[in-house]
Protein backbone atom coordinates (compact mmCIF):
# COMPACT_ATOMS: atom_id res chain seq x y z
CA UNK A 1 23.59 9.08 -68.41
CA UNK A 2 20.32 7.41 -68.88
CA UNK A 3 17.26 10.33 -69.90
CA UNK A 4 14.18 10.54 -68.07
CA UNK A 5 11.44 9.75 -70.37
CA UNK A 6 8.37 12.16 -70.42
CA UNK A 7 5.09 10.85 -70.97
CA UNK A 8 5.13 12.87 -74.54
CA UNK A 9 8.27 10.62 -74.91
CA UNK A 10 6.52 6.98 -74.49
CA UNK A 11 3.56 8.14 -76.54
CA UNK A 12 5.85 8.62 -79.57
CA UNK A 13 8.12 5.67 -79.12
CA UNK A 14 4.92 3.68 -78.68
CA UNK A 15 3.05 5.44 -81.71
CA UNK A 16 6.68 4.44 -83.72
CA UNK A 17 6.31 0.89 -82.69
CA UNK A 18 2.50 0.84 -83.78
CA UNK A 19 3.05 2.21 -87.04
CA UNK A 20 5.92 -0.41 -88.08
CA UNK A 21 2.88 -3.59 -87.10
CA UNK A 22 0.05 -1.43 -88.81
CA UNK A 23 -1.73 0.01 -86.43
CA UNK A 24 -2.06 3.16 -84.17
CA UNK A 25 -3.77 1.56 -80.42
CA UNK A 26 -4.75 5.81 -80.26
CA UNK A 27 -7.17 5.63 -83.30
CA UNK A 28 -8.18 1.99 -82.15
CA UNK A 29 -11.96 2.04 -82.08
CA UNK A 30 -12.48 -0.07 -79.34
CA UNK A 31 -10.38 2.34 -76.95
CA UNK A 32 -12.67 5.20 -78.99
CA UNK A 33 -15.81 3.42 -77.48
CA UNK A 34 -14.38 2.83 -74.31
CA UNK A 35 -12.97 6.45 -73.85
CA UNK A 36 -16.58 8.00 -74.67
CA UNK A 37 -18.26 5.32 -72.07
CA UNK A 38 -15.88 6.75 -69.55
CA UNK A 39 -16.50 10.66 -70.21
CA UNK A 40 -20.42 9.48 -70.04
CA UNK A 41 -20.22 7.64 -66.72
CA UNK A 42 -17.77 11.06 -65.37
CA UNK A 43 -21.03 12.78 -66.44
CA UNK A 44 -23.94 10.87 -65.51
CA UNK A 45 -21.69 11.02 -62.10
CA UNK A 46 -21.81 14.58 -61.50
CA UNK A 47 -24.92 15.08 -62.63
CA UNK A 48 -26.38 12.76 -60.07
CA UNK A 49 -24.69 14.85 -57.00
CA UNK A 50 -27.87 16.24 -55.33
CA UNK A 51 -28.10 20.03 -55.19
CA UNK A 52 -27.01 21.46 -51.63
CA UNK A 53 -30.37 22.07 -49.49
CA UNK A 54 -31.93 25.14 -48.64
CA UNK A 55 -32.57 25.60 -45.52
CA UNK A 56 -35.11 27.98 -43.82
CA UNK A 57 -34.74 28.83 -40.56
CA UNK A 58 -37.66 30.47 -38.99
CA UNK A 59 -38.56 31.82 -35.67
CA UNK A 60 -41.98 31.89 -34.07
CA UNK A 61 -43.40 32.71 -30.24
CA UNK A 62 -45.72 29.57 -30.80
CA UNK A 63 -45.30 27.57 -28.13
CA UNK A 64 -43.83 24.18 -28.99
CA UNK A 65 -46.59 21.28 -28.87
CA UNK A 66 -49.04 23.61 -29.48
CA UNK A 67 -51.64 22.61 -32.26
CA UNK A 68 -50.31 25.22 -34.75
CA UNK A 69 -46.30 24.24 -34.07
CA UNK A 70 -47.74 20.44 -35.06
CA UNK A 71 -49.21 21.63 -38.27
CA UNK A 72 -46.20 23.74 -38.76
CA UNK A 73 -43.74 20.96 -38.69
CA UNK A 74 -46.00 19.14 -40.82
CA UNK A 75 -45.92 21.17 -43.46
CA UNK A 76 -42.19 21.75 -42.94
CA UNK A 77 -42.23 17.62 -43.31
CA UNK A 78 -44.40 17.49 -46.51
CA UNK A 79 -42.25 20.21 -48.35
CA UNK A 80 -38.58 17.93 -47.60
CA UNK A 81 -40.43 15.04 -48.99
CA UNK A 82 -41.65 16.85 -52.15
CA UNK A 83 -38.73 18.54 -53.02
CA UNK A 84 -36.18 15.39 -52.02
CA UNK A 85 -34.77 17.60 -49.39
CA UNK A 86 -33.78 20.22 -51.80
CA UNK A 87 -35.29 22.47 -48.98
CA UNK A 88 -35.62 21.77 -45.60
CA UNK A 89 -37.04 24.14 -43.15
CA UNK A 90 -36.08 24.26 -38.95
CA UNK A 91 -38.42 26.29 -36.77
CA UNK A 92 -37.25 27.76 -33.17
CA UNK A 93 -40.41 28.16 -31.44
CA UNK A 94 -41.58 29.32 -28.20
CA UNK A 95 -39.50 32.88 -28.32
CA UNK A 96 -36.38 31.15 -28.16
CA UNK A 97 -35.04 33.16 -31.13
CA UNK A 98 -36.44 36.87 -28.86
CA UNK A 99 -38.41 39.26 -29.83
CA UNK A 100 -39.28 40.56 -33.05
CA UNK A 101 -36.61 43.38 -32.98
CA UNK A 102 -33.97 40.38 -32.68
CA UNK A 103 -35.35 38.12 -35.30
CA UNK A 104 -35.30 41.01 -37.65
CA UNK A 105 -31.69 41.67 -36.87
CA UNK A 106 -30.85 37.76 -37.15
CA UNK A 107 -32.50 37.63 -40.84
CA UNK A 108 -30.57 40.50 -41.80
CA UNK A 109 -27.12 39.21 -40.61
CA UNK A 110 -28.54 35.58 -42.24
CA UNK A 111 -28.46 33.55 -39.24
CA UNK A 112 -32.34 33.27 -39.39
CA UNK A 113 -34.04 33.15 -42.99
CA UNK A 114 -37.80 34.29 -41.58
CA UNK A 115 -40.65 34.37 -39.14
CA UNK A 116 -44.20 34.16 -37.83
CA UNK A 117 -44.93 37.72 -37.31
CA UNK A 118 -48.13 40.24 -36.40
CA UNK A 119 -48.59 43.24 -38.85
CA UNK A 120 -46.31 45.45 -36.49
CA UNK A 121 -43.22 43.97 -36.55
CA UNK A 122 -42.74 45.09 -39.62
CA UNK A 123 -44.60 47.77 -40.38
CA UNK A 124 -41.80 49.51 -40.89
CA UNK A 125 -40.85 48.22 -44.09
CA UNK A 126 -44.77 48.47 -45.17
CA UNK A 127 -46.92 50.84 -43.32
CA UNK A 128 -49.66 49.06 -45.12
CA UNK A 129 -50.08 46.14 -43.07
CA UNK A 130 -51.50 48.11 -40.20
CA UNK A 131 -54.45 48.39 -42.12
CA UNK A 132 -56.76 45.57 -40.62
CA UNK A 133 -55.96 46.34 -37.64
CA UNK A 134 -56.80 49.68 -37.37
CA UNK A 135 -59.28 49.84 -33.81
CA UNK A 136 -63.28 49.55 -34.52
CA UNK A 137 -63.06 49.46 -38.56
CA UNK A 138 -64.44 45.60 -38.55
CA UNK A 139 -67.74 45.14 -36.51
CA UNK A 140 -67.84 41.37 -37.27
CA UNK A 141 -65.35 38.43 -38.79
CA UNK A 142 -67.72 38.51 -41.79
CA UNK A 143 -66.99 41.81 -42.71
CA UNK A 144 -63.53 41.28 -41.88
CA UNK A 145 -63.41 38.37 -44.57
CA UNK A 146 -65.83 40.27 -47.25
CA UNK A 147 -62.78 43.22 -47.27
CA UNK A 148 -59.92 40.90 -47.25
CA UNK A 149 -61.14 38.75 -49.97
CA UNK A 150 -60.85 42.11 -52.16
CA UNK A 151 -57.56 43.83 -50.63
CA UNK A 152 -55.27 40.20 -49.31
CA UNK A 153 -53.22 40.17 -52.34
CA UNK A 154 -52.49 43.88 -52.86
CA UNK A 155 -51.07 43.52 -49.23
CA UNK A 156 -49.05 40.29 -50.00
CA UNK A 157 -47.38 41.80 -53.13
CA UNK A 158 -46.93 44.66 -50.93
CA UNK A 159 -44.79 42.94 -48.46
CA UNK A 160 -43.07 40.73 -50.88
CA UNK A 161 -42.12 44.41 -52.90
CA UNK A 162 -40.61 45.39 -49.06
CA UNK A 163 -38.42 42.00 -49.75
CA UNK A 164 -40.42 39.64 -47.96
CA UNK A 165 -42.41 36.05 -48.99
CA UNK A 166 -45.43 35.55 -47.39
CA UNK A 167 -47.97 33.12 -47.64
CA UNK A 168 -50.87 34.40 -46.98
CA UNK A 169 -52.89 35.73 -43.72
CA UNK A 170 -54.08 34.03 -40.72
CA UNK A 171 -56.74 35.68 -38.81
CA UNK A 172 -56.79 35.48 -34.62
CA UNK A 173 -60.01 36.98 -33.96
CA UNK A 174 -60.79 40.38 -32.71
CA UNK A 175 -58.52 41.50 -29.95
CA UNK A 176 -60.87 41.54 -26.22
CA UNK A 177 -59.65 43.95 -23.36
CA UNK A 178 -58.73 41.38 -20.89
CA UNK A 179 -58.24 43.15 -16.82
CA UNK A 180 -57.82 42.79 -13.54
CA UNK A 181 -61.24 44.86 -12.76
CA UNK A 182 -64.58 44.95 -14.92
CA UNK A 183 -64.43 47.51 -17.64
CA UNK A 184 -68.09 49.03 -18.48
CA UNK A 185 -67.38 52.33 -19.16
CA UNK A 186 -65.09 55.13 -21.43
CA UNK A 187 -64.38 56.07 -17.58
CA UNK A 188 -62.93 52.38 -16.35
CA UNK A 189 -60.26 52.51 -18.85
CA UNK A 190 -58.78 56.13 -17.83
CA UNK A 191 -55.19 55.94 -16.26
CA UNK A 192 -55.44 51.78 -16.48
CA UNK A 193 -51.65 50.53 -17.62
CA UNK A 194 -52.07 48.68 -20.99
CA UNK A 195 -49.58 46.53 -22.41
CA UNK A 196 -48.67 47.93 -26.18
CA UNK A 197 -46.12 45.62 -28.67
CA UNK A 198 -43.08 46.39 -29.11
CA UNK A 199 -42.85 48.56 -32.37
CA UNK A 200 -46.55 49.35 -32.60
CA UNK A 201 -47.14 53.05 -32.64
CA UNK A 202 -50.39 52.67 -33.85
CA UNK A 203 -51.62 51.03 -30.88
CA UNK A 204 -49.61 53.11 -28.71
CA UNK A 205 -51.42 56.72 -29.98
CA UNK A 206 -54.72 54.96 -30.27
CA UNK A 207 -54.36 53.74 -26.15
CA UNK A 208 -53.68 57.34 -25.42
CA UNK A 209 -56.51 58.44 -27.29
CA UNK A 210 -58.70 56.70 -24.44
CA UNK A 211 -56.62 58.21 -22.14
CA UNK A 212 -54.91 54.64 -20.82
CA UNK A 213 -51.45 54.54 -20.46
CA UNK A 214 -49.54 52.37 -23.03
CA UNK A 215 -46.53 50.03 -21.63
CA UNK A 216 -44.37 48.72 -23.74
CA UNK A 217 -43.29 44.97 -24.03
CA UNK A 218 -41.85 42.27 -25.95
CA UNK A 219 -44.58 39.45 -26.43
CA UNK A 220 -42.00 37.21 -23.91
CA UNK A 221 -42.30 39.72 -21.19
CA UNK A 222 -46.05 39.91 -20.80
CA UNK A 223 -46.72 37.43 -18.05
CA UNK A 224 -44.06 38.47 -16.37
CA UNK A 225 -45.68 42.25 -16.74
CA UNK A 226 -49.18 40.55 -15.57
CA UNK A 227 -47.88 38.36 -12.72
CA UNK A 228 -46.32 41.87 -11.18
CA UNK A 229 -48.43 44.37 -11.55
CA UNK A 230 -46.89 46.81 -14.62
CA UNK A 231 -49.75 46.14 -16.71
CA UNK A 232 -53.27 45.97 -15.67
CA UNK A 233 -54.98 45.63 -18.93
CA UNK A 234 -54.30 43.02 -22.26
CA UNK A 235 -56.24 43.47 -25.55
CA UNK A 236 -55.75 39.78 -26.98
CA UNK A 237 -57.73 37.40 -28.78
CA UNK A 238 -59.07 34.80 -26.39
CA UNK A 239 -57.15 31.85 -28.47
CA UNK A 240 -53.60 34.11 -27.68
CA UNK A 241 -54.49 34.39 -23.95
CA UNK A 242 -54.86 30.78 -23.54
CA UNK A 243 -51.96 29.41 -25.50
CA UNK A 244 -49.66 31.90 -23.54
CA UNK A 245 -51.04 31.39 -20.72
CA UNK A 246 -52.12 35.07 -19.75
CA UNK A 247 -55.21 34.28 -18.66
CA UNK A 248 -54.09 33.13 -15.73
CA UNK A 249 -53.54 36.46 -14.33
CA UNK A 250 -56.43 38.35 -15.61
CA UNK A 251 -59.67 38.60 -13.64
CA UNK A 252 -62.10 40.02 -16.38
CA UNK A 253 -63.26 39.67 -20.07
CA UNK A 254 -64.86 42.55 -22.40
CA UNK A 255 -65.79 40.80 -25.75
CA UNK A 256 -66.05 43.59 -28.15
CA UNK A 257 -64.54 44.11 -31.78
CA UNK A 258 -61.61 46.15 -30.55
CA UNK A 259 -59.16 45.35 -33.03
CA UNK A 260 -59.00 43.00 -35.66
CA UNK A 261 -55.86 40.45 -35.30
CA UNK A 262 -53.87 38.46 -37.51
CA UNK A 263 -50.51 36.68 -37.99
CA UNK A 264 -48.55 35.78 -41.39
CA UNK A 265 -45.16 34.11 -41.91
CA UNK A 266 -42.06 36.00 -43.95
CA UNK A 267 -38.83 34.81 -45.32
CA UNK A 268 -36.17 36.77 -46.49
CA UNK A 269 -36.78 37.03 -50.31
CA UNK A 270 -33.16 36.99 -51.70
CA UNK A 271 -32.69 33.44 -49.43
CA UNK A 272 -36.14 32.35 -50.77
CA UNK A 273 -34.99 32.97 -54.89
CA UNK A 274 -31.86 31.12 -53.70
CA UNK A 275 -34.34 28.56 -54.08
CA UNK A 276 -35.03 26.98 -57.46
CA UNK A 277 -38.82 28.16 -59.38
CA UNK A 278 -39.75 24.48 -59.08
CA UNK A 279 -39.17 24.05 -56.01
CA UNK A 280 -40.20 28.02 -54.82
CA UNK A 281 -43.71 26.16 -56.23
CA UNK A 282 -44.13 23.92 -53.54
CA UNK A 283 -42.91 25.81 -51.00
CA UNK A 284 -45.73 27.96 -51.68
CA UNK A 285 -48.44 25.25 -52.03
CA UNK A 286 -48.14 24.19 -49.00
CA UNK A 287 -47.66 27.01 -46.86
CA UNK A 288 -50.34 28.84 -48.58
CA UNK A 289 -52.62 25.68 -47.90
CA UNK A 290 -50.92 25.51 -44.33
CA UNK A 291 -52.17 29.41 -43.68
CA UNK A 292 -55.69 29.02 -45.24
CA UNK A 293 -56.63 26.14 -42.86
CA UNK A 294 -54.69 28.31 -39.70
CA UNK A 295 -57.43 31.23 -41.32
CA UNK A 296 -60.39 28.94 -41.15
CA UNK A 297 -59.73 27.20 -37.80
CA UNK A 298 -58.27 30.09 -35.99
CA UNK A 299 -61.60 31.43 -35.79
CA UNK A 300 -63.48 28.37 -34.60
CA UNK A 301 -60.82 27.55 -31.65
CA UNK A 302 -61.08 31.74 -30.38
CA UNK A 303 -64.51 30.89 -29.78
CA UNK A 304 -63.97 27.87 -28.19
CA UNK A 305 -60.83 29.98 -26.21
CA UNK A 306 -63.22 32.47 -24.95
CA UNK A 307 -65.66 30.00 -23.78
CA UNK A 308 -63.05 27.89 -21.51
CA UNK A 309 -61.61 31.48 -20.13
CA UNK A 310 -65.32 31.71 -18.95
CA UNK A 311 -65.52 28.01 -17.46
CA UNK A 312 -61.81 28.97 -16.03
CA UNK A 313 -63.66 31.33 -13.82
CA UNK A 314 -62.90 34.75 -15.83
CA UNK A 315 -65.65 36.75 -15.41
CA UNK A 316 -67.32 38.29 -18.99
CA UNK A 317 -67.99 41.74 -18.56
CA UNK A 318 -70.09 44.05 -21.17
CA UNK A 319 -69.17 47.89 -22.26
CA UNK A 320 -72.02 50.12 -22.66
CA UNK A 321 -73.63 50.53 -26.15
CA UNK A 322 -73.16 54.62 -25.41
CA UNK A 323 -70.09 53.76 -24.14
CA UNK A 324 -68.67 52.14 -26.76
CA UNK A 325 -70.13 54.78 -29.40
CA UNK A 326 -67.55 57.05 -27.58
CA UNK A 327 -64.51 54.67 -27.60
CA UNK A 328 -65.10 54.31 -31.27
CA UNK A 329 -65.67 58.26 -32.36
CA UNK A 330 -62.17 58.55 -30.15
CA UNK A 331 -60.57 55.57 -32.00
CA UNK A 332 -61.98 56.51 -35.46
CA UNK A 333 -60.54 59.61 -35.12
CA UNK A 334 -57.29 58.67 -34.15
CA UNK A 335 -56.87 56.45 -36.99
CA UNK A 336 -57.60 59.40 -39.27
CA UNK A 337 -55.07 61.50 -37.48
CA UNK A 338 -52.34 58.42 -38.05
CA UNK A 339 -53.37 58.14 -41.85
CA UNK A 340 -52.74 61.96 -42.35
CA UNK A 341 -49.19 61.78 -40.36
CA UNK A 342 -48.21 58.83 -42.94
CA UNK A 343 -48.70 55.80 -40.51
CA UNK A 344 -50.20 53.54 -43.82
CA UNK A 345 -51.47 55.13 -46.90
CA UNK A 346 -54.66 57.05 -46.25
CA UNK A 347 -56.19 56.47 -49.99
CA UNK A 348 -56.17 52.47 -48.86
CA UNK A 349 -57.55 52.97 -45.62
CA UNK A 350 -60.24 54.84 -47.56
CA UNK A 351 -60.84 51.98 -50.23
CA UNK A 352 -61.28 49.76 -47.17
CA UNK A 353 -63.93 51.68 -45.53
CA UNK A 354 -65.81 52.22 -48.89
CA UNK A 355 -65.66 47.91 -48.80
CA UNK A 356 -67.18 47.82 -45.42
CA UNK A 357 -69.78 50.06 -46.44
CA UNK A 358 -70.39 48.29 -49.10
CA UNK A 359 -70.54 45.32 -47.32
CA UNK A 360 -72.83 46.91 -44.57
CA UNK A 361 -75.45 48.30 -47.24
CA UNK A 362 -75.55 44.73 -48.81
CA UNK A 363 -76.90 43.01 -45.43
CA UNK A 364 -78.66 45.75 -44.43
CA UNK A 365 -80.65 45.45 -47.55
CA UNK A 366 -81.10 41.40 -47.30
CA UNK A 367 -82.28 41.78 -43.12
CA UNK A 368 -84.87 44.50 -44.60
């Protein structure tokens, strides 16, 4: 019966033949050189295999083909070409992703990554992003900027401690009361139906405190609220009203520093370390530079927004100076009342004020 010869087999027979003409073809150093070009190219080969991408999927109410989605995409363009499409980032815009309650549920399940949010959405996991926006702290962007410039990046390391990146804020102008009749007085806001975030208790117990009565609604359902009568009242910045188109169903305009508004993106911070520290650098770059410009311009085009509200025919309307003294003492105290029940961290909200002041004493002294 003939045996089956193993490989082990052939390799001694043939190392036997070899030996008897002198030489071993296994310690031949041309195979040597050939086996170690081999094992390089295996190398070189899996070494060029590009990492898998990264990709960040973020949701965001801003409307596609809107100014801001452009720039957004943009920057979402510049950071594939700079990292060779180690990350790539897809945005859902226009709401399509719901409201803020659902995003927050799809980035904790994964199936989202981050988002463009406002400072209540998620308050929740830090308080301390209410803090701007706080009613009647700010009487003027400039003071606005003068306080940020000195608190921005305790509140960024804040939120990225509460496991979310951010890069940076992006100011939308103080908030106007926006209405289907004029509002002049303390008196002209009592029993009016006011729409209130979803989430945003703050602005919920400060409403009450001038006696309106909050409604609560996603951002997608405000129109809707508008076009049928559950809400008479909006407080928006003009730029807001425009690019969602709620100033089509509002009559009148009260420019006043109300409450001071702005936006911020966050991604999911375990997804974002995913992310090598290289390429976690340019990420940052560019959305950082992305969210400075939105800071800069935002303020420009709500300027421009309030001023083609007034050529659309809404009709500015001014509160009294007494009047106003009163909405303030009631809003000043509120906040003071939220900072004691835990709503952000009262010492902060105190190092704030002692900026504004500062601020305040600084001009003063300059007009004088």
């Amino acid at each position: 019966m003939l045996k089956q010869m193993t490989i082990s087999d052939c390799y001694a027979t043939n190392r036997q033949i070899d030996h008897r003409k002198g030489s071993d073809p296994f310690l031949n150093t041309g195979m040597i050189l050939t086996m170690k070009k081999f094992i390089l190219s295996i190398g070189v080969l899996i070494f060029s295999v590009p990492a898998m991408a990264v990709t960040l999927k973020i949701a965001t109410v801003t409307p596609n083909g809107s100014q801001w989605m452009t720039d957004m995409r943009a920057g979402a363009a510049a950071i594939k070409e700079q990292t060779e499409g180690r990350v790539l980032i897809k945005y859902y815009g226009g709401g399509v992703k719901g409201d803020d309650a659902k995003v927050l549920g799809q980035i904790r399940i994964r199936q989202l990554q981050g988002g463009a949010f406002t400072p209540s959405a998620l308050a929740e996991q830090y308080s301390d992003l209410n803090l701007y926006g706080m009613p009647v702290v700010f009487d003027s962007e400039e003071e606005a900027a003068f306080v940020r410039s000195r608190m921005d990046a305790r509140l960024q390391q804040g939120l990225e401690d509460a496991g979310f990146v951010n890069f940076g804020f992006a100011t939308s102008g103080f908030a106007n009361i926006m209405s289907s009749t004029p509002v002049r007085s303390l008196a002209d806001l009592k029993g009016k139906r006011i729409w209130v975030p979803e989430g945003d208790s703050i602005s919920y117990a400060s409403m009450e405190a001038l006696s309106l009565n909050p409604v609560t609604l996603p951002l997608t359902d405000v129109l809707t609220g508008l076009q049928t009568g559950l809400i008479d009242i909006i407080a928006i910045p003009p730029i807001v009203a425009l690019l969602m188109q709620w100033h089509t169903k509002v009559k009148y305009v009260t420019p006043l520093p109300l409450v001071y508004t702005f936006g911020f993106m966050a991604v999911d911070k375990k997804t974002f370390e995913k992310i090598s520290d290289y390429d976690q650098a340019i990420v940052r770059e560019v959305m950082t530079k992305m969210y400075r410009n939105f800071d800069k311009v935002n303020l420009v085009d709500n300027q421009v927004a309030f001023d083609a509200l007034v050529r659309s025919g809404i009709q500015p309307t001014k509160l009294d100076d007494e009047e106003f003294v009163k909405v303030r003492n009631l809003l000043l105290e509120s906040n003071l009342k939220l900072g004691a029940e835990g709503a952000f961290t009262l010492e902060l909200y105190e190092e704030m004020l002692r900026y504004i002041g500062d601020y305040r004493n600084e001009h003063v002294a300059v007009t004088e």
